[in-house]
C-alpha atoms as a PDB file:
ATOM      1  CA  UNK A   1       0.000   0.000   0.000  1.00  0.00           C
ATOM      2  CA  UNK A   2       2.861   2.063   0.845  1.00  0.00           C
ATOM      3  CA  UNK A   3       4.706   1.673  -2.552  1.00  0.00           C
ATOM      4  CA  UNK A   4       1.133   2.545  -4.219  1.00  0.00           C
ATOM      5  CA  UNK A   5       0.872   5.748  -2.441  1.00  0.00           C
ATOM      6  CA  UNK A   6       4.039   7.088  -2.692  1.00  0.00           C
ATOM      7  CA  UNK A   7       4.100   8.783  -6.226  1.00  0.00           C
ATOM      8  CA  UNK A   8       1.004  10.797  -4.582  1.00  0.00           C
ATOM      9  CA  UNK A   9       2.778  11.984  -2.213  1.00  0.00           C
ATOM     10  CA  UNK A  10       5.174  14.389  -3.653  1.00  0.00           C
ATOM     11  CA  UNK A  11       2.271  16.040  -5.211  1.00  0.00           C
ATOM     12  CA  UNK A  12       1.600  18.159  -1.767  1.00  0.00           C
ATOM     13  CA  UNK A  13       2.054  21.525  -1.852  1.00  0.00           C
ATOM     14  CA  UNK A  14       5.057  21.649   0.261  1.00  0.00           C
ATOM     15  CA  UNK A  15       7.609  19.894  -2.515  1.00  0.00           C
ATOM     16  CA  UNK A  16       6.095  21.943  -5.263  1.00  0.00           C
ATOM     17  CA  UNK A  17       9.230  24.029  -5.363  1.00  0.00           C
ATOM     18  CA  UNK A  18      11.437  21.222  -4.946  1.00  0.00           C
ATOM     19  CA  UNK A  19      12.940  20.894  -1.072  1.00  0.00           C
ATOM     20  CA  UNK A  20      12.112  24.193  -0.433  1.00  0.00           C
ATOM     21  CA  UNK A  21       8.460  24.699   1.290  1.00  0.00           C
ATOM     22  CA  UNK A  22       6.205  27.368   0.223  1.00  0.00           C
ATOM     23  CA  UNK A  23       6.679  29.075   2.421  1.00  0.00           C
ATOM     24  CA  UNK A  24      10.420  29.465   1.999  1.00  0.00           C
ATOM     25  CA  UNK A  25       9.793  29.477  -1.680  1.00  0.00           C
ATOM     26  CA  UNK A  26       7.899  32.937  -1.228  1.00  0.00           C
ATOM     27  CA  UNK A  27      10.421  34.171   1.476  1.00  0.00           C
ATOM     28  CA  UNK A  28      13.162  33.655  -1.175  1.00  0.00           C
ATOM     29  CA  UNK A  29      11.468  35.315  -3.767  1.00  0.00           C
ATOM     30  CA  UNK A  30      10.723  38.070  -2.059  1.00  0.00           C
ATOM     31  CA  UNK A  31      14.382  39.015  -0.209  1.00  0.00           C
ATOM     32  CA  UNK A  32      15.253  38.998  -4.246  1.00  0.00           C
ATOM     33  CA  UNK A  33      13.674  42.160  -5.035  1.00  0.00           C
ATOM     34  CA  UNK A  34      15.058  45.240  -3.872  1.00  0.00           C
ATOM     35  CA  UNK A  35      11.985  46.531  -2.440  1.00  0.00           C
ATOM     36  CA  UNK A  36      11.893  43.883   0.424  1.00  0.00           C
ATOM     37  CA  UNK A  37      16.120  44.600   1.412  1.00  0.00           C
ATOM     38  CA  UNK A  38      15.136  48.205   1.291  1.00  0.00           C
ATOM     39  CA  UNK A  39      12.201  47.244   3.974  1.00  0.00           C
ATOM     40  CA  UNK A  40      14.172  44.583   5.728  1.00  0.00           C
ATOM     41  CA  UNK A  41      17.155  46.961   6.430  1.00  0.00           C
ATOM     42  CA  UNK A  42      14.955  50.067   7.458  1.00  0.00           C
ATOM     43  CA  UNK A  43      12.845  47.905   9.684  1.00  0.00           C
ATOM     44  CA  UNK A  44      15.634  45.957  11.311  1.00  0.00           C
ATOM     45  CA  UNK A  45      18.257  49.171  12.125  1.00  0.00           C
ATOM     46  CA  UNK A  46      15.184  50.309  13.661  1.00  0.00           C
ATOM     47  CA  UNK A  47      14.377  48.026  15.921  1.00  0.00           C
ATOM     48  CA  UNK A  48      18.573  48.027  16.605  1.00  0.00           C
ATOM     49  CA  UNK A  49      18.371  51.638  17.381  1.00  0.00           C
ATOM     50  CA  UNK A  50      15.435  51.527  19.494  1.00  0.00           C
ATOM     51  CA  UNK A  51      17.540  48.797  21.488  1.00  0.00           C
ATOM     52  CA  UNK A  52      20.915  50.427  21.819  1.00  0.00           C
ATOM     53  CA  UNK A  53      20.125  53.751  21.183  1.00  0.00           C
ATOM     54  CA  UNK A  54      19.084  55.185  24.398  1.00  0.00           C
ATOM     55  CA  UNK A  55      22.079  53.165  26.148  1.00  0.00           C
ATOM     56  CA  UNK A  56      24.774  55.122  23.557  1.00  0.00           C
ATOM     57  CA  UNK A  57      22.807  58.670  23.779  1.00  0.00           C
ATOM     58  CA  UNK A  58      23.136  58.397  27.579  1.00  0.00           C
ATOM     59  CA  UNK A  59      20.249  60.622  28.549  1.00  0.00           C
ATOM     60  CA  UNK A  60      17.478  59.699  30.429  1.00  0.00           C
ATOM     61  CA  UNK A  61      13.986  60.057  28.810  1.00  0.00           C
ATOM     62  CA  UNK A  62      12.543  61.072  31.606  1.00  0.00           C
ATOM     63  CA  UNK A  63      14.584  63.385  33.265  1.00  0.00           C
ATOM     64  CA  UNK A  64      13.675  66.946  33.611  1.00  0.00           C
ATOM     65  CA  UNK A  65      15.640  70.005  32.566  1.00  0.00           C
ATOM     66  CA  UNK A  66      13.627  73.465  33.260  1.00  0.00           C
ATOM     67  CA  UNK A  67      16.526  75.584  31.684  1.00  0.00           C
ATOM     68  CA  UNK A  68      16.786  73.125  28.782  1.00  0.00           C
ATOM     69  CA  UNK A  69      12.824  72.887  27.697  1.00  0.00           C
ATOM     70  CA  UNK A  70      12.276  73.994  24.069  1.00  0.00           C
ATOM     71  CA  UNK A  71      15.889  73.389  23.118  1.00  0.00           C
ATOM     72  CA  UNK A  72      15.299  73.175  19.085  1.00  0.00           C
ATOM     73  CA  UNK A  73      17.284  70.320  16.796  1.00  0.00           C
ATOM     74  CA  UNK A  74      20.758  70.841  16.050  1.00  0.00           C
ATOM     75  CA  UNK A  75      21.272  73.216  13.457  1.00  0.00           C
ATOM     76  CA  UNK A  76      18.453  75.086  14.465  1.00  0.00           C
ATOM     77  CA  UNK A  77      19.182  78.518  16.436  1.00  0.00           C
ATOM     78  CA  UNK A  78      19.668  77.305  20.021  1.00  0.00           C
ATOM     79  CA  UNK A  79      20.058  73.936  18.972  1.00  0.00           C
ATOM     80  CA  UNK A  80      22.403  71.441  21.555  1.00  0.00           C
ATOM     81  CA  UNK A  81      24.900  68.731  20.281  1.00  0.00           C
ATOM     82  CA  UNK A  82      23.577  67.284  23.826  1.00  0.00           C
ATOM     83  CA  UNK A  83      19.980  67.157  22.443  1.00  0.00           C
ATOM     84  CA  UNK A  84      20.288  66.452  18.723  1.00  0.00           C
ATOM     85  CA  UNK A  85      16.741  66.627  18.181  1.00  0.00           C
ATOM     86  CA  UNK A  86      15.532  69.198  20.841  1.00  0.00           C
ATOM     87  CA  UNK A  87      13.746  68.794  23.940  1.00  0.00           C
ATOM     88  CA  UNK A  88      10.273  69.024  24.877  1.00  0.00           C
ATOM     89  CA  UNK A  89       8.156  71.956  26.925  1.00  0.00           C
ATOM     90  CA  UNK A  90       9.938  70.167  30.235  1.00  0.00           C
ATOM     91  CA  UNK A  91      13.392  69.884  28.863  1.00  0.00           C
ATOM     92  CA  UNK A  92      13.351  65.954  27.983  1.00  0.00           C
ATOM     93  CA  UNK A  93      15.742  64.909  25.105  1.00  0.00           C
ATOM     94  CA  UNK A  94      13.103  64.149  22.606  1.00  0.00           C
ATOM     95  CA  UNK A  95      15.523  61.578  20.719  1.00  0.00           C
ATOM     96  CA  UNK A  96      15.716  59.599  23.773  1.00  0.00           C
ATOM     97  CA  UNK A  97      12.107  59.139  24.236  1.00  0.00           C
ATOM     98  CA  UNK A  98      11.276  58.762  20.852  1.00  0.00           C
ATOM     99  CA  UNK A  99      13.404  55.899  20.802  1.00  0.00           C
ATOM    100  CA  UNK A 100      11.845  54.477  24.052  1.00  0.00           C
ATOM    101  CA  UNK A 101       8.229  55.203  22.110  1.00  0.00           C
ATOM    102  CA  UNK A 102       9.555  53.221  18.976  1.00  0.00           C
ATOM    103  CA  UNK A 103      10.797  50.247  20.929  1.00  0.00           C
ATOM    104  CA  UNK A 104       7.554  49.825  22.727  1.00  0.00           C
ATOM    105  CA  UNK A 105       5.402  50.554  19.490  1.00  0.00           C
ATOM    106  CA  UNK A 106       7.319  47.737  17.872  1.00  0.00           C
ATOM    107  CA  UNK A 107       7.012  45.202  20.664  1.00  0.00           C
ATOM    108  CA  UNK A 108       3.632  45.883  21.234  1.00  0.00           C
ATOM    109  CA  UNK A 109       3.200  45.505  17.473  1.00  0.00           C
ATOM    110  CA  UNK A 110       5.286  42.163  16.531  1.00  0.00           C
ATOM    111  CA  UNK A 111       3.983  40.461  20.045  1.00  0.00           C
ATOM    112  CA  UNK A 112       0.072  41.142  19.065  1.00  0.00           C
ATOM    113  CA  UNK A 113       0.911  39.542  15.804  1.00  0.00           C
ATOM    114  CA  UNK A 114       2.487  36.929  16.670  1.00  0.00           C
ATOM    115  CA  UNK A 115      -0.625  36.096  19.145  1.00  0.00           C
ATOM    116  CA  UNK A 116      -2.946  37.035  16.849  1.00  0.00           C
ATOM    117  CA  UNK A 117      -1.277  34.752  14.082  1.00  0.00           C
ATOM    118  CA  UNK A 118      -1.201  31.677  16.440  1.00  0.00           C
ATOM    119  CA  UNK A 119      -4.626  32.292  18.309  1.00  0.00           C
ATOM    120  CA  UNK A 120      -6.279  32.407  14.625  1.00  0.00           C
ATOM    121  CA  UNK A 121      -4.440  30.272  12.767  1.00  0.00           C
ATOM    122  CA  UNK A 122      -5.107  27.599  15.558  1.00  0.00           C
ATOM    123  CA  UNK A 123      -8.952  28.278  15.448  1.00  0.00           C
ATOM    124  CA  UNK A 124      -9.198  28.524  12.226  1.00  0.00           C
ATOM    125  CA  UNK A 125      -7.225  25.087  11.225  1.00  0.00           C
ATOM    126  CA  UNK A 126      -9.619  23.518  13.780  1.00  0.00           C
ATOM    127  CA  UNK A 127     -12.662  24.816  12.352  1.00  0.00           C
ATOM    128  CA  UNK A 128     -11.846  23.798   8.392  1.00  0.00           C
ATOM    129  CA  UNK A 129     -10.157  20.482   9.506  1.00  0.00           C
ATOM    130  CA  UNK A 130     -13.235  19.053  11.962  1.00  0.00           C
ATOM    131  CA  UNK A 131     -16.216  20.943  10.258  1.00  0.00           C
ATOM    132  CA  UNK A 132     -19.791  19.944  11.559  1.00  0.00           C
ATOM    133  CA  UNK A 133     -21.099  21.877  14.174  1.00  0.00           C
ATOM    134  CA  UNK A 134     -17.303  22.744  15.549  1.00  0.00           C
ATOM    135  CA  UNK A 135     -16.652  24.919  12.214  1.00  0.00           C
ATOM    136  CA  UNK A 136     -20.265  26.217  13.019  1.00  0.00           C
ATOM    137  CA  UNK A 137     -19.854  27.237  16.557  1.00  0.00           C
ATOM    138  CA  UNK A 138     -15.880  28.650  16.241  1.00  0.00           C
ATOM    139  CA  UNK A 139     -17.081  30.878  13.339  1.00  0.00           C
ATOM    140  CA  UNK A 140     -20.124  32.517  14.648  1.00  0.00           C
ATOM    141  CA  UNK A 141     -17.688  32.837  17.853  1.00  0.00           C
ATOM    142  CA  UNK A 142     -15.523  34.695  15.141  1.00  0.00           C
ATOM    143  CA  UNK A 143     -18.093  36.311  13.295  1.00  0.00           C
ATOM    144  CA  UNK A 144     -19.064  38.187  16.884  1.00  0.00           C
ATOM    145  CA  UNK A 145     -15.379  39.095  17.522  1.00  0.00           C
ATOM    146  CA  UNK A 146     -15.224  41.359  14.363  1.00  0.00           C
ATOM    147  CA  UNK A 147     -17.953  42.913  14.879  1.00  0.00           C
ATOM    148  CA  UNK A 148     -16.144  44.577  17.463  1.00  0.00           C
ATOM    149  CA  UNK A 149     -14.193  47.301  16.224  1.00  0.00           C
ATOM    150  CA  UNK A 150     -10.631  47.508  17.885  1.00  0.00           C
ATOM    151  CA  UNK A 151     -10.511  51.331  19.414  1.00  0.00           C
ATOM    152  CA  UNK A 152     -14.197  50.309  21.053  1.00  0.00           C
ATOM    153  CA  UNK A 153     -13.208  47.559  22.578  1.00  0.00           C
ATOM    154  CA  UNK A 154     -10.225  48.980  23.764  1.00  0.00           C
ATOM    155  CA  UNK A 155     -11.820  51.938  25.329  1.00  0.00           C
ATOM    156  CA  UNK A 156     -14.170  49.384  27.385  1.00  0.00           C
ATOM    157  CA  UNK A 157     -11.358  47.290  28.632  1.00  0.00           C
ATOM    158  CA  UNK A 158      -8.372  49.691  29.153  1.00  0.00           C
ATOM    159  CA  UNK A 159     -11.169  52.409  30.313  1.00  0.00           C
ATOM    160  CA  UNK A 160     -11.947  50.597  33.231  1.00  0.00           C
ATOM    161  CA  UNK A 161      -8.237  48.927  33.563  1.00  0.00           C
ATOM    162  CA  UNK A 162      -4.885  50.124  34.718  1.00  0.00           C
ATOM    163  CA  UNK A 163      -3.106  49.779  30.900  1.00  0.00           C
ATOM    164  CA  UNK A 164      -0.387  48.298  30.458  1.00  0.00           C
ATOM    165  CA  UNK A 165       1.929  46.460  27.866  1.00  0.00           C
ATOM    166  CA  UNK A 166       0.611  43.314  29.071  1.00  0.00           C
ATOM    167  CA  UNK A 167      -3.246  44.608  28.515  1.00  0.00           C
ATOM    168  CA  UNK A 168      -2.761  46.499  25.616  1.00  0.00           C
ATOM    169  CA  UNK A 169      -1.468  43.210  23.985  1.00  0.00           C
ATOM    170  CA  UNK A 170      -4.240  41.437  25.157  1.00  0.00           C
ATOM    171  CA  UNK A 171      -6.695  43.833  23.595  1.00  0.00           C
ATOM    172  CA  UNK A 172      -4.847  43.383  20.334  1.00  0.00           C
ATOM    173  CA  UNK A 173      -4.686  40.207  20.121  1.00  0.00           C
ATOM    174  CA  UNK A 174      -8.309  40.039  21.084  1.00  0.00           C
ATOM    175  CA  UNK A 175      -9.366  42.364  18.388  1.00  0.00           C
ATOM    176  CA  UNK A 176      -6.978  40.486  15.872  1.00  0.00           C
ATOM    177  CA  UNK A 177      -7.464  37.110  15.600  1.00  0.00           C
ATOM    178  CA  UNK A 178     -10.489  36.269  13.654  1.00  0.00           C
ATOM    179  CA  UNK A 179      -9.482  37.595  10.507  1.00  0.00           C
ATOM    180  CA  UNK A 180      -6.252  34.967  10.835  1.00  0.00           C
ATOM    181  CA  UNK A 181      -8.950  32.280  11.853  1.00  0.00           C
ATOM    182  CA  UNK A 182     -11.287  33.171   8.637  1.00  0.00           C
ATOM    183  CA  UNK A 183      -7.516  33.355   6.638  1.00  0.00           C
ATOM    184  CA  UNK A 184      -6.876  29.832   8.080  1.00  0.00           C
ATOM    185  CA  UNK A 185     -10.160  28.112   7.422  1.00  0.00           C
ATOM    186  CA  UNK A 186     -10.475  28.836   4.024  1.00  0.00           C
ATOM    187  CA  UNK A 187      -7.004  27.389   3.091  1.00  0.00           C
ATOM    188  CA  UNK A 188      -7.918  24.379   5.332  1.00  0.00           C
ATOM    189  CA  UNK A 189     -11.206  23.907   3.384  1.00  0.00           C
ATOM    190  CA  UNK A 190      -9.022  23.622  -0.051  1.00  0.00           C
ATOM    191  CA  UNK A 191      -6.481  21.617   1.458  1.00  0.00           C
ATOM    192  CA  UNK A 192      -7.818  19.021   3.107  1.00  0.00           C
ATOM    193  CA  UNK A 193      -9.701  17.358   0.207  1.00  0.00           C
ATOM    194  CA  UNK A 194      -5.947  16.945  -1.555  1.00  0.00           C
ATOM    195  CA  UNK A 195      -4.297  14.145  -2.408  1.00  0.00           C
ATOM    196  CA  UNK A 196      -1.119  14.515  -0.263  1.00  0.00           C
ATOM    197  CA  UNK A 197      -3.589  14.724   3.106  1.00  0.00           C
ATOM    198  CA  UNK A 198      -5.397  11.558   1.420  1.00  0.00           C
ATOM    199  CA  UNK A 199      -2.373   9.862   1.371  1.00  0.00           C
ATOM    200  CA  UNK A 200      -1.267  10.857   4.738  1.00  0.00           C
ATOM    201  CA  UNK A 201      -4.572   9.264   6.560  1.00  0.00           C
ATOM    202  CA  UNK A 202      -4.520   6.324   4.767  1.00  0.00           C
ATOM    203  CA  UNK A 203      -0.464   5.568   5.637  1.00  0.00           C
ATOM    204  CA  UNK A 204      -1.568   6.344   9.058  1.00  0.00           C
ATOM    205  CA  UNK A 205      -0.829   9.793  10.431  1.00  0.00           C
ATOM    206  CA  UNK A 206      -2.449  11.702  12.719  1.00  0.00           C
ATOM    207  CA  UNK A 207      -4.977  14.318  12.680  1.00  0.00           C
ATOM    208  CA  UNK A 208      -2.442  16.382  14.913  1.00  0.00           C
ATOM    209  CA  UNK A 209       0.169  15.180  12.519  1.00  0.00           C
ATOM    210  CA  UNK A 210      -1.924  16.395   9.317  1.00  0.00           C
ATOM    211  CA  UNK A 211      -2.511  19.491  10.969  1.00  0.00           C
ATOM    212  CA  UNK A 212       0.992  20.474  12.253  1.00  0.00           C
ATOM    213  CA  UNK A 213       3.641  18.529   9.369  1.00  0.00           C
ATOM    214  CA  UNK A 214       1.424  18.794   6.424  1.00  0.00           C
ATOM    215  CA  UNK A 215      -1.077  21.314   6.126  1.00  0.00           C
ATOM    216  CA  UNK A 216       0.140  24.227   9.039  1.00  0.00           C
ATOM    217  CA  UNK A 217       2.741  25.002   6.032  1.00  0.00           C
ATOM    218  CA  UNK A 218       0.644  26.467   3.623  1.00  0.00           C
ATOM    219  CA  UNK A 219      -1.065  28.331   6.086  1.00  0.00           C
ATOM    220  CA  UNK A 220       1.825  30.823   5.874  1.00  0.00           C
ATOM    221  CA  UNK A 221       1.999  31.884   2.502  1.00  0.00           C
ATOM    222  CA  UNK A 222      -1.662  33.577   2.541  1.00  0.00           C
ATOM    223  CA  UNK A 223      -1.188  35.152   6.161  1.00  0.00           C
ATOM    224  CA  UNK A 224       2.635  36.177   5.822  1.00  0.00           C
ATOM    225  CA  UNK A 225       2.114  39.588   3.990  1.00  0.00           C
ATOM    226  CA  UNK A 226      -1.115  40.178   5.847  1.00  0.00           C
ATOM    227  CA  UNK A 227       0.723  39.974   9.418  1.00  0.00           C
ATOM    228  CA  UNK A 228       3.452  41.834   7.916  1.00  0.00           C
ATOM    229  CA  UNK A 229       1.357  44.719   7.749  1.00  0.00           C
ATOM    230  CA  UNK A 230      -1.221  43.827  10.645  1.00  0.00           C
ATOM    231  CA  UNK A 231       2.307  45.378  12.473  1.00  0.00           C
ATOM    232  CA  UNK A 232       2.525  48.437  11.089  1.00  0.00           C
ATOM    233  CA  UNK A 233      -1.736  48.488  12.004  1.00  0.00           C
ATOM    234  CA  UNK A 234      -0.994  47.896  15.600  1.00  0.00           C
ATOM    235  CA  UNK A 235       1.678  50.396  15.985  1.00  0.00           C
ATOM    236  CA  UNK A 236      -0.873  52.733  14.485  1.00  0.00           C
ATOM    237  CA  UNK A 237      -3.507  51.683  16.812  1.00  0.00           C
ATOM    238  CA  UNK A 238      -0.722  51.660  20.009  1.00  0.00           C
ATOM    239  CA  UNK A 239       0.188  55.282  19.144  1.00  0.00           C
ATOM    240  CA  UNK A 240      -3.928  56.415  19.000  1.00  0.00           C
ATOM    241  CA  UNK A 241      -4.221  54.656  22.625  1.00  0.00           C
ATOM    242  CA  UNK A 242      -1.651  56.624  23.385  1.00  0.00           C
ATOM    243  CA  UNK A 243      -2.639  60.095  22.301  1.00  0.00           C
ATOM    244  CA  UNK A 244      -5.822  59.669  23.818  1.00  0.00           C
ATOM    245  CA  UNK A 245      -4.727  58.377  27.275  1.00  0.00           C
ATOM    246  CA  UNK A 246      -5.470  55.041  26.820  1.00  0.00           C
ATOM    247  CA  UNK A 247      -2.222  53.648  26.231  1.00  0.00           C
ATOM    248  CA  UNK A 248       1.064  52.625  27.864  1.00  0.00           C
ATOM    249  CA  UNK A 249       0.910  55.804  30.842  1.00  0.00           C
ATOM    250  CA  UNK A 250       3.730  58.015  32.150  1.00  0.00           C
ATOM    251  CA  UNK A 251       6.648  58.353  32.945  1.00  0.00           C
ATOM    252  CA  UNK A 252       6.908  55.810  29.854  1.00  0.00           C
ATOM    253  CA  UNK A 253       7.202  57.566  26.477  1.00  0.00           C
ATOM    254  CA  UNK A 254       5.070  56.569  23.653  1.00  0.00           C
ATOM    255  CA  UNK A 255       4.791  57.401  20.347  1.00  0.00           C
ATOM    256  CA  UNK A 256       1.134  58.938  21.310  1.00  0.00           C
ATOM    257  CA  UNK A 257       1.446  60.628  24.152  1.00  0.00           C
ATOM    258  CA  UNK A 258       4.612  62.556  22.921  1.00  0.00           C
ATOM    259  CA  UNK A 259       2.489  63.962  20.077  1.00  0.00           C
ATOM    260  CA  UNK A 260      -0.189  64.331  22.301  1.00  0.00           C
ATOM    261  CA  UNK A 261       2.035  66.600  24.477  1.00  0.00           C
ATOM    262  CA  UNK A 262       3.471  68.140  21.414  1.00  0.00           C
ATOM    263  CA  UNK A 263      -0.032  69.544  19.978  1.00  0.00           C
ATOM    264  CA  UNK A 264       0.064  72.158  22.737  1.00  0.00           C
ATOM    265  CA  UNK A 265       3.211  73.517  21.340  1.00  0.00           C
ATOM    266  CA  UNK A 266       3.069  73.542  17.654  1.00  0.00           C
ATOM    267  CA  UNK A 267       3.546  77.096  16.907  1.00  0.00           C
ATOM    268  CA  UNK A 268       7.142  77.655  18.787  1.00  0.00           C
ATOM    269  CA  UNK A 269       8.124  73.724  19.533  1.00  0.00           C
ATOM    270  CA  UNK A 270       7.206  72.153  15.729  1.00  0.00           C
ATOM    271  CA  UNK A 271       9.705  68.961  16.300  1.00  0.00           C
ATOM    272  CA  UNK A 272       8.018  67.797  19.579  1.00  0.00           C
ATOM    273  CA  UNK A 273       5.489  66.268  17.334  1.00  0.00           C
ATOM    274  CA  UNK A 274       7.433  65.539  14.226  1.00  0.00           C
ATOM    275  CA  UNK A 275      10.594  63.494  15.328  1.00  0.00           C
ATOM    276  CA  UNK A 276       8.148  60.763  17.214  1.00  0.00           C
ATOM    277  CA  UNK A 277       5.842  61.445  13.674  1.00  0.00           C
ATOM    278  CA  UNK A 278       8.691  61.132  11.237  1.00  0.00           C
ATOM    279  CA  UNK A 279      10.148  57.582  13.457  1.00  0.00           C
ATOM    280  CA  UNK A 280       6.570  56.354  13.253  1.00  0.00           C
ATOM    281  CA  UNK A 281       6.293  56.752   9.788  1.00  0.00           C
ATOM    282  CA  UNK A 282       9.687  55.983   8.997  1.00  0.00           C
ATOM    283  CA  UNK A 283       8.800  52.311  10.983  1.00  0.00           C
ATOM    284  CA  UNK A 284       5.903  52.376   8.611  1.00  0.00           C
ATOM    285  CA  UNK A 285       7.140  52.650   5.582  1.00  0.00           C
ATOM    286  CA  UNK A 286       9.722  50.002   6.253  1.00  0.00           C
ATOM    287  CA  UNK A 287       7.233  47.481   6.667  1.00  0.00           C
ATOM    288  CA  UNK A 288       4.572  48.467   4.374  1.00  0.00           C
ATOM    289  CA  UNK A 289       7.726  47.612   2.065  1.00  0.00           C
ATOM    290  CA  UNK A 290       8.136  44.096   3.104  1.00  0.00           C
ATOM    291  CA  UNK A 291       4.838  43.604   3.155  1.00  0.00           C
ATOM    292  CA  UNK A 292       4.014  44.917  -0.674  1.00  0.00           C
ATOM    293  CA  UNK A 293       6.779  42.305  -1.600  1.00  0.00           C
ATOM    294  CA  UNK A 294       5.275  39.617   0.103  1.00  0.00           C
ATOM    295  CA  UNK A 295       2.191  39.618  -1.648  1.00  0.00           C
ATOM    296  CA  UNK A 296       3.621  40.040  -4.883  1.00  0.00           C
ATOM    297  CA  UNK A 297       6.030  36.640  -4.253  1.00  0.00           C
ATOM    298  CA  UNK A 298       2.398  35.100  -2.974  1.00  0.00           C
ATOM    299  CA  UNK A 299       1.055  36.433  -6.323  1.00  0.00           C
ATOM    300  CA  UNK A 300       3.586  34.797  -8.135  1.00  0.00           C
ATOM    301  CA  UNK A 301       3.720  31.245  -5.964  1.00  0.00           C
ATOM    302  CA  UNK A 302      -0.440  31.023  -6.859  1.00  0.00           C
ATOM    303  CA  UNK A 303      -0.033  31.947 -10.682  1.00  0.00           C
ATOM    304  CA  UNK A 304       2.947  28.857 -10.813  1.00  0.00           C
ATOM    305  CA  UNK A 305       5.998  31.532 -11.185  1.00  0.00           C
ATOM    306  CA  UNK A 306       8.712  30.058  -8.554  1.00  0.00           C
END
């Protein structure tokens, strides 16, 4: 039986592109084109500079200076080579805490992904694999969730919560998942009625081993870009929580409550708002980058270009 079935199974998915999985297939494809390295670097040095960067500047983000507040960027007049980008209204070195806003924008961005991708992806799998009234109960469950939008159920929990990294994740992730699970069904609808999963059952796998060796692969192609970008999304949303006072709270600089702050002062103090603004959408653009490429590689994989 074994020697019957084995022609099928190289006919999965997975060995389409020869050892490589799809997955890798599309990864490759992608890092070719000089759109993704453009994206990769600027997204990458950024999370390296919001790591080392307030260790090599030496200034605390939170310490206050009255005689320095208002200091402009260098090569403005009064600029400081001790505050390259200016200070805010209490004499804070604005680099500093722009850096500590980035680094927390981008953790709370890539770690609500990452839940959101697992969370979903596992629900989702479950659903299209079992069907019957287990697909019919986990997608009205889902169906509910997105009716939600994200800043309204944020504003009920983190209202009426302390927040914190921890709960703003939570939120996220909350808000998040279903459109992985939805993602994750439908490929599991189209995949499990192919030979290669056929062929698996009948040489005596698993259901867990179907789910996790066979099929969980070519979940990632369809999600990849999509998560890509779901980051740049949740540093968005992070830096509205923020600016309305919902977000990660003092002393701890975000992205949206240094803008926030900055609004008051727009007419004499311009760069409190736009070095955290121009970092944001620098982080942006990076991603938005790798995620463009992503899709295109996807494109590509489903139209039988490898």
């Amino acid at each position: 039986m074994s020697a019957e079935l084995a022609p099928m199974l190289p006919k999965t998915p997975t060995k389409s592109h020869g050892p490589r999985t799809l997955s890798a297939t599309m990864f490759a494809n992608a890092w070719r084109t000089t759109e993704f390295r453009i994206g990769f670097f600027i997204f990458f040095g950024l999370i390296l500079l919001s790591v080392v960067g307030p260790s090599l500047l030496g200034v605390s983000p939170t310490k206050f200076s009255v005689a320095d507040k208002f200091l402009p960027p260098l090569g403005f007049e009064g600029g400081s080579w001790s505050h390259v980008l200016g200070t805010d209204q209490l004499g804070r070195d604005l680099f500093a805490r722009s850096l500590i806003g980035l680094r927390n924008a981008l953790m709370i961005g890539v770690v609500s992904v990452v839940g959101m991708f697992l969370i979903g992806s596992i629900i989702g799998m479950i659903a299209g694999y079992v069907g019957g009234w287990v697909d019919l109960i986990l997608m009205r469950i889902t169906d509910a969730q997105m009716a939600i939008p994200v800043i309204i159920l944020a504003i009920t929990i983190l209202g009426v919560s302390r927040p914190t990294p921890v709960t703003i994740v939570c939120v996220l992730i909350l808000a998040g998942w279903p459109a992985y699970a939805r993602t994750a069904r439908s490929v599991m609808l189209s995949e499990r009625r192919k030979e290669y999963v056929r062929a698996a059952k009948i040489l005596g796998a698993s259901n867990l081993r179907i789910l996790l060796v066979h099929i969980a692969p070519n979940i990632l192609p369809p999600i990849a870009f999509v998560a890509v970008l779901d980051v740049a999304r949740m540093m968005i949303i992070e830096a509205i929580l923020g600016f309305i006072g919902i977000g990660i709270q003092p002393p701890t600089p975000t992205f949206g409550t240094i803008i926030a702050d900055g609004t008051k002062y727009l007419m004499n103090a311009w760069w409190i708002t736009t070095v955290p603004g121009l970092l944001l959408a620098i982080s942006l653009c990076g991603i938005n980058l790798m995620g463009g490429a992503l899709e295109r590689a996807r494109n590509k994989l489903l139209q039988g270009v490898s």
